[in-house]
C-alpha atoms as a PDB file:
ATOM      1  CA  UNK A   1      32.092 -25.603-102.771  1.00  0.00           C
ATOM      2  CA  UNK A   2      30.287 -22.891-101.269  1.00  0.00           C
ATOM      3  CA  UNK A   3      32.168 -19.849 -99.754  1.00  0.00           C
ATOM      4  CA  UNK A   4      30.964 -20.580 -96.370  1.00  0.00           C
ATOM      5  CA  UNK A   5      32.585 -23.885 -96.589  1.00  0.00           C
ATOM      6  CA  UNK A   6      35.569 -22.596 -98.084  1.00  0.00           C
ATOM      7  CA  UNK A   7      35.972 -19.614 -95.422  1.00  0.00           C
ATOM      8  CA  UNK A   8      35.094 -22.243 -92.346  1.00  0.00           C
ATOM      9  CA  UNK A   9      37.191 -25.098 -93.787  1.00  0.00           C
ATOM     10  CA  UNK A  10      40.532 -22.914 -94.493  1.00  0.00           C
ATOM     11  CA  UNK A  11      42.790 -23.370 -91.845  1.00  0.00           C
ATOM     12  CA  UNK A  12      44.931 -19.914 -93.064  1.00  0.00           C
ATOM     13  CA  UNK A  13      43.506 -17.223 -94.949  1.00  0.00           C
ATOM     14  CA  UNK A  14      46.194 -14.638 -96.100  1.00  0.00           C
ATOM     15  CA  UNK A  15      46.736 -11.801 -98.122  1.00  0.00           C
ATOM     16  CA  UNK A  16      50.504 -11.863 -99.486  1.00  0.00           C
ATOM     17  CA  UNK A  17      52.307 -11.660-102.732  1.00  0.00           C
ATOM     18  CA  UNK A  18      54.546 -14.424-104.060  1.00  0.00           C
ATOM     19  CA  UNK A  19      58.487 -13.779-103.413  1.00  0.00           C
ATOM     20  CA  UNK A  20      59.789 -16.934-105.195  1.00  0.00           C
ATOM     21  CA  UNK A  21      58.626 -20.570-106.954  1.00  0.00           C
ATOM     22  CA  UNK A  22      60.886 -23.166-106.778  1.00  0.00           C
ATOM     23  CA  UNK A  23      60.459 -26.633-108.739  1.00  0.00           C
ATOM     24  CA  UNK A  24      62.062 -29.750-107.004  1.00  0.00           C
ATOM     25  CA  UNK A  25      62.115 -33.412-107.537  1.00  0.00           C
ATOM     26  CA  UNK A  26      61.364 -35.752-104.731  1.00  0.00           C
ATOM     27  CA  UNK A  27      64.581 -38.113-104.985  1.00  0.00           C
ATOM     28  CA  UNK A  28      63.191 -40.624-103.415  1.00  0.00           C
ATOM     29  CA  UNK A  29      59.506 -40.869-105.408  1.00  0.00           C
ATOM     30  CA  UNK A  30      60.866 -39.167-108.480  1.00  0.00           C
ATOM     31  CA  UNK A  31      57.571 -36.776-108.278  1.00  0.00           C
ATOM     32  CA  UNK A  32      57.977 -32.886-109.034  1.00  0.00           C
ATOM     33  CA  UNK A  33      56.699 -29.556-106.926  1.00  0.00           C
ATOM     34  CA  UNK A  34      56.352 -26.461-107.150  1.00  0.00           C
ATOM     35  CA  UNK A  35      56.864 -24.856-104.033  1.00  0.00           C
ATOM     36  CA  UNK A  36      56.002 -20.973-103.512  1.00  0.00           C
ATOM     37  CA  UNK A  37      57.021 -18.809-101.168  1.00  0.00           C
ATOM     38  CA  UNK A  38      54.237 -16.045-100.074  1.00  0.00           C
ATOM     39  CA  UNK A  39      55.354 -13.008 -98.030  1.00  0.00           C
ATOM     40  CA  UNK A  40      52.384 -12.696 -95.696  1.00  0.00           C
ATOM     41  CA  UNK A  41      50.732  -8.944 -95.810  1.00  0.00           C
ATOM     42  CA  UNK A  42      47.778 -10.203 -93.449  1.00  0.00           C
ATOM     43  CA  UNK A  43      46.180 -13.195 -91.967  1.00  0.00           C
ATOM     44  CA  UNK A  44      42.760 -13.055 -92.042  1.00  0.00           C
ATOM     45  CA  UNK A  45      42.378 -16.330 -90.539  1.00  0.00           C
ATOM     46  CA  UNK A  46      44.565 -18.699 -88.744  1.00  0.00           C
ATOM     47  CA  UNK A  47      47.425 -18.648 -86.455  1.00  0.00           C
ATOM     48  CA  UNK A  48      50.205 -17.985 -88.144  1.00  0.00           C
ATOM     49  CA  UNK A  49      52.857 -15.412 -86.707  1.00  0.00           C
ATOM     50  CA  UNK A  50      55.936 -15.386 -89.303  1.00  0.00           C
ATOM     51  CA  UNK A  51      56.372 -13.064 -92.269  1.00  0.00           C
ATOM     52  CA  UNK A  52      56.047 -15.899 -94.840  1.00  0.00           C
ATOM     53  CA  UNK A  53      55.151 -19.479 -95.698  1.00  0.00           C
ATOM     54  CA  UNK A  54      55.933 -22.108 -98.399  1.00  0.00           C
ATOM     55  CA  UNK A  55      52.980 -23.769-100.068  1.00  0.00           C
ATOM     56  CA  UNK A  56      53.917 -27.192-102.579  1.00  0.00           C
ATOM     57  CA  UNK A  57      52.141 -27.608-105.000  1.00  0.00           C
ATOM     58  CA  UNK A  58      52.412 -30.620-107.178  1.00  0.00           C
ATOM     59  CA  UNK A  59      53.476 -30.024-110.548  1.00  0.00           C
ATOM     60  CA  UNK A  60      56.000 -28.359-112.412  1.00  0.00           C
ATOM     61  CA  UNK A  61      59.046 -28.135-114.799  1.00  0.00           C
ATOM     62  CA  UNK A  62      62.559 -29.689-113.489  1.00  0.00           C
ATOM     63  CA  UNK A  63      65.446 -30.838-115.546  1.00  0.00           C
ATOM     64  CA  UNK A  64      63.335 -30.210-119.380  1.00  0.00           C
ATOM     65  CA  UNK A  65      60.689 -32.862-117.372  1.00  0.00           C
ATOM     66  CA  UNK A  66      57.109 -31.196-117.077  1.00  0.00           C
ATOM     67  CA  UNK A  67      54.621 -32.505-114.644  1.00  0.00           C
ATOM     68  CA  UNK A  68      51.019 -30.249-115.304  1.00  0.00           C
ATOM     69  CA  UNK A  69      47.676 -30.953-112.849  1.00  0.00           C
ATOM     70  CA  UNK A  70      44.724 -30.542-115.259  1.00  0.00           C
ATOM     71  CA  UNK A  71      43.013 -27.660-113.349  1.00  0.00           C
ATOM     72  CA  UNK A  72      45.843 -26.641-111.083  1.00  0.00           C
ATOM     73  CA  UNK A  73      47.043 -22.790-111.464  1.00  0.00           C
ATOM     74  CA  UNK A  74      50.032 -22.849-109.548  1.00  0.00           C
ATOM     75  CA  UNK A  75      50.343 -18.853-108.260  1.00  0.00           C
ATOM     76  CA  UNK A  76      52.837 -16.678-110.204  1.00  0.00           C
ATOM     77  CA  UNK A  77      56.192 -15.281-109.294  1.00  0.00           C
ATOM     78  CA  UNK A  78      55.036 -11.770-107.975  1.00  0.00           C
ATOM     79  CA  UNK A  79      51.901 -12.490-108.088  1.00  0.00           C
ATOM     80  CA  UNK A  80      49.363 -10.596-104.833  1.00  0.00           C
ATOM     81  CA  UNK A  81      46.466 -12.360-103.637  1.00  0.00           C
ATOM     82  CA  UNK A  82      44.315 -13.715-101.059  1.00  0.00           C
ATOM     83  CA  UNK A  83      44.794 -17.408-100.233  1.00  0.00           C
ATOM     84  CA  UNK A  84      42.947 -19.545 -98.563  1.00  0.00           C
ATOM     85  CA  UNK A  85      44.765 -23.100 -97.382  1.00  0.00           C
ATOM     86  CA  UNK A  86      43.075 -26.167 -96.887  1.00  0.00           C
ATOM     87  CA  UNK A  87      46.698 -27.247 -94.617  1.00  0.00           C
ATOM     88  CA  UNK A  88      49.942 -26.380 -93.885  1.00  0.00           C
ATOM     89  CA  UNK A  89      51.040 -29.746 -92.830  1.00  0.00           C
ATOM     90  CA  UNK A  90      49.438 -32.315 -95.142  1.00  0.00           C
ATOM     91  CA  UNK A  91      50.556 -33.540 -98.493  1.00  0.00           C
ATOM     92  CA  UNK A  92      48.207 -32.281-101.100  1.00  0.00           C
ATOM     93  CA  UNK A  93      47.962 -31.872-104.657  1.00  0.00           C
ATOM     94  CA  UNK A  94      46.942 -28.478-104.163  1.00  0.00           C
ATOM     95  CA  UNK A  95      47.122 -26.798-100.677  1.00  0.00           C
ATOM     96  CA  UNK A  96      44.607 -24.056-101.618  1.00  0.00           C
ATOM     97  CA  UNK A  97      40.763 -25.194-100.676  1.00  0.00           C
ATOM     98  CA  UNK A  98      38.674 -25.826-104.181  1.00  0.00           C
ATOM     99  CA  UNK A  99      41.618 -25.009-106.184  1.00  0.00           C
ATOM    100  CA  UNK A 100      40.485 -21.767-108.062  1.00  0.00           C
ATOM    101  CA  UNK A 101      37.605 -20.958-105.271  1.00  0.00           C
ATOM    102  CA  UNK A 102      40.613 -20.352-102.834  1.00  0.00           C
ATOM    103  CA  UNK A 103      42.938 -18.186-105.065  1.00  0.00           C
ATOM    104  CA  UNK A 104      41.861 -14.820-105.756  1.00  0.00           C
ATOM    105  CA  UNK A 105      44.294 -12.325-107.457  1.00  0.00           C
ATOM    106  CA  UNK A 106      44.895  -8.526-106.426  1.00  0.00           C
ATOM    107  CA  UNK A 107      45.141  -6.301-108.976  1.00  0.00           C
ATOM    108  CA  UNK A 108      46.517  -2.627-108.810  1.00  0.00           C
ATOM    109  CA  UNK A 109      43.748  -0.073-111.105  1.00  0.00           C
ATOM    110  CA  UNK A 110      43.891   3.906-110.509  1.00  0.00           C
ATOM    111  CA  UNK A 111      45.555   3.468-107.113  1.00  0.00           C
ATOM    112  CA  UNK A 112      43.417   1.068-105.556  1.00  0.00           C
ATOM    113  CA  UNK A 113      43.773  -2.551-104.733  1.00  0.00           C
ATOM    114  CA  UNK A 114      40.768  -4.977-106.418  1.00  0.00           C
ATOM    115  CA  UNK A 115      40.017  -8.752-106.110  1.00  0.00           C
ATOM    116  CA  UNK A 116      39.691 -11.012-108.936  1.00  0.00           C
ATOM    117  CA  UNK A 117      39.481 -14.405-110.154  1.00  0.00           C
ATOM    118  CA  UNK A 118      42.502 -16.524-110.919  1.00  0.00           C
ATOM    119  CA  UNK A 119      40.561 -16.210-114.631  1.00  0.00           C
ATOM    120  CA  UNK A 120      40.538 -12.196-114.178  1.00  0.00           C
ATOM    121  CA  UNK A 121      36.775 -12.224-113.322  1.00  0.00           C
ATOM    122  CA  UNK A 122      36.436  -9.228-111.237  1.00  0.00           C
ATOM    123  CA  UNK A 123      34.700 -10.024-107.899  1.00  0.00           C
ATOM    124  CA  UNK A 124      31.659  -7.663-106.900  1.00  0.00           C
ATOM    125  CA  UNK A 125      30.434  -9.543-104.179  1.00  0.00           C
ATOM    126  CA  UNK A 126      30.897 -12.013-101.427  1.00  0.00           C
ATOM    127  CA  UNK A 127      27.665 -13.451 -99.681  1.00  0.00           C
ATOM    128  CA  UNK A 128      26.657 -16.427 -97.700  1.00  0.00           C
ATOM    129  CA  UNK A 129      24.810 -18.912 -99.009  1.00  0.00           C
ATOM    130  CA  UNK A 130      24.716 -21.080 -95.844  1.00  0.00           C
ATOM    131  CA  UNK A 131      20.786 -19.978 -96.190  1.00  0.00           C
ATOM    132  CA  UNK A 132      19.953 -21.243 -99.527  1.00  0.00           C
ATOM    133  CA  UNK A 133      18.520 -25.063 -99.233  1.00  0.00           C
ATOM    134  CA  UNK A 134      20.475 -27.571-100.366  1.00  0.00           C
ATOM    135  CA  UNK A 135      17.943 -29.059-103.306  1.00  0.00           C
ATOM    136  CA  UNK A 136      18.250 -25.328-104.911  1.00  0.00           C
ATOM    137  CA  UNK A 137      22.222 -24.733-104.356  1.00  0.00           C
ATOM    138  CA  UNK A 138      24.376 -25.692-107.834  1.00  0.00           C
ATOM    139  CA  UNK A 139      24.998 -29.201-108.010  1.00  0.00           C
ATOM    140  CA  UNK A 140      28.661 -30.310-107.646  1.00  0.00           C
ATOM    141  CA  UNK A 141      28.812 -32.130-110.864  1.00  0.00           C
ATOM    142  CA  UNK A 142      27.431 -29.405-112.459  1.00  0.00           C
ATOM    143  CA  UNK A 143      29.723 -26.753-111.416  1.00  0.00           C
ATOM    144  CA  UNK A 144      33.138 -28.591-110.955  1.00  0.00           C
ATOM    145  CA  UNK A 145      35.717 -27.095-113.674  1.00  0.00           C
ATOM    146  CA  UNK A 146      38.831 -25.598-113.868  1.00  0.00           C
ATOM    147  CA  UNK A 147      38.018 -22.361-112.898  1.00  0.00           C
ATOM    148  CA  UNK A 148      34.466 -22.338-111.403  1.00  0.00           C
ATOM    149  CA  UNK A 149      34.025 -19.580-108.279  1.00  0.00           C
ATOM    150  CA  UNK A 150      32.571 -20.851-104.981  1.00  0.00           C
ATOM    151  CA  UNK A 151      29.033 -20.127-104.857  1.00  0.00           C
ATOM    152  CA  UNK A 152      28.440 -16.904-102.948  1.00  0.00           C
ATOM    153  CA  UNK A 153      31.494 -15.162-105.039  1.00  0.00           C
ATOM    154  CA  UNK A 154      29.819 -13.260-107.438  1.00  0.00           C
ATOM    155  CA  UNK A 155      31.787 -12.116-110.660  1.00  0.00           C
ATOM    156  CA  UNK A 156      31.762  -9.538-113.264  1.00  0.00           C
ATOM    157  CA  UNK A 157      31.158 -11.452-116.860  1.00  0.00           C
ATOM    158  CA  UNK A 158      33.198  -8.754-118.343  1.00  0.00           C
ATOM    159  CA  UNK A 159      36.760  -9.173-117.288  1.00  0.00           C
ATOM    160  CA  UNK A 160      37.085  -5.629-118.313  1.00  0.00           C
ATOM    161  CA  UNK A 161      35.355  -4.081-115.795  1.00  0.00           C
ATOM    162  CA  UNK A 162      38.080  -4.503-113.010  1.00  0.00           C
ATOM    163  CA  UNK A 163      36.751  -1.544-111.996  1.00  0.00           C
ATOM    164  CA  UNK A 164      33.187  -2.791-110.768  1.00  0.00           C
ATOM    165  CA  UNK A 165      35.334  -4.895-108.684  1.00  0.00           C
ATOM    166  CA  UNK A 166      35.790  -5.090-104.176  1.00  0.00           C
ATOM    167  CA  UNK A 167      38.766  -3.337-103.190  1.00  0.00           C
ATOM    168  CA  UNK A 168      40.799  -6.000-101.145  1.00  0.00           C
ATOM    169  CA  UNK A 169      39.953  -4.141 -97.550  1.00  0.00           C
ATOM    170  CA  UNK A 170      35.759  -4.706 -98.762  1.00  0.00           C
ATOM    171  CA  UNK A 171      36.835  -8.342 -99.999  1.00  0.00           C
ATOM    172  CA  UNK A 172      38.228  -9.111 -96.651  1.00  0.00           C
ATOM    173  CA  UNK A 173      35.762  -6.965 -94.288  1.00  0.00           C
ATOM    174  CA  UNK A 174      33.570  -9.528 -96.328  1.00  0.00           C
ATOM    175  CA  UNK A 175      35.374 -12.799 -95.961  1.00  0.00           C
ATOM    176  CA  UNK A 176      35.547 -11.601 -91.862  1.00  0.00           C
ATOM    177  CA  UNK A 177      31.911 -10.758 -91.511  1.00  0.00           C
ATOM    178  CA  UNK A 178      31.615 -14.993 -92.747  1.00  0.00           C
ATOM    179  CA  UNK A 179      34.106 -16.192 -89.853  1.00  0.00           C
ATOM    180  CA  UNK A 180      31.987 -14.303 -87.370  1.00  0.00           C
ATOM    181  CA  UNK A 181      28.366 -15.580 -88.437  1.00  0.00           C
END
C-alpha cells in the first residue's frame, strides 16, 4: 500500500502507548488472540472520544499453546506508537491497515519523541505519492513482506541513526497535511 491509501483507508489513527496484552481462547472456535489495550494520547483521525481502546489481534500464547501469524508483530506491552486501524468493529487478523505500514513505534532519544519502523527504521519523511502514475509505483508483489513501509514513508537504512528521524509532532503534522489534500 501506499501511504495515501493507508492514511484515507484508516478509520482511527492514534498516538497511544500499550497499557496491557491479554491472550484468550475463543471457547467456542478454540482460536487464540491477543488483545491490546492502547491508552489513547491523540487521535489524529477518527471519532473516537474515550481514553483507550482494545485492538485483537489473532495470535498468541494461551495454556503452553502458541498460535504465530507469519508477518504479524503484535504491539508490545509498553510499547508508544502511532496506529493506524483498518476497523474497530470487524473481525480481522490484524486490525492495523498493511500490517507493518500501519504500526510505527515512538522512541524516546535526547528528550525528544521520534518515529520509527516496527523494524527500528527511523522515518525521515512522509510524502504523497497519490501523484506518481500507477505503471511507475512499486508493484505489490514486489514489495509485499513482513516488514515492507508504505510507499511514501521514507526510512533511514541505518537503524542507528534514530536521530535523522521525524519527531512524532512532524510525523503527525505530516500524516494531517495527507487527510486534508
Amino acid at each position: 500500500m501506499d501511504i495515501d491509501e493507508i492514511v484515507s483507508e484508516a478509520e482511527l489513527i492514534f498516538e497511544g502507548q500499550v497499557r496491557v496484552k491479554e491472550t484468550r481462547q475463543d471457547a467456542n472456535t478454540g482460536i487464540i488472540n491477543t488483545f491490546v489495550t492502547f491508552d489513547i494520547t491523540d487521535v489524529v483521525k477518527g471519532e473516537f472520544n474515550g481514553d483507550n481502546v482494545e485492538l485483537k489481534f489473532m495470535g498468541g500464547s494461551f495454556n503452553g499453546e502458541v498460535v504465530q501469524v507469519s508477518g504479524l508483530t503484535i504491539p508490545a506491552e509498553g510499547e508508544h506508537g502511532i496506529y493506524f486501524v483498518e476497523s474497530l468493529n470487524r473481525d480481522l487478523i490484524n486490525p492495523l491497515l498493511g500490517w507493518s505500514q500501519g504500526h510505527f513505534i515512538i522512541s524516546d532519544q535526547d528528550r525528544k519523541t521520534l518515529v520509527r519502523t516496527v523494524d527500528n527504521k527511523p522515518v525521515i519523511r512522509v510524502e504523497s505519492v497519490a501523484e506518481i502514475p500507477v505503471t511507475i509505483k512499486k508493484a505489490r508483489a514486489i514489495s509485499e513482506g513482513n516488514n515492507q513501509v508504505a510507499a511514501g514513508v521514507v526510512t533511514e537504512v541505518n537503524p542507528g541513526r534514530i536521530d535523522r528521524a521525524l519527531t512524532v509532532d512532524e510525523f503527525k503534522i505530516r500524516i494531517k497535511d495527507l487527510l486534508e489534500n
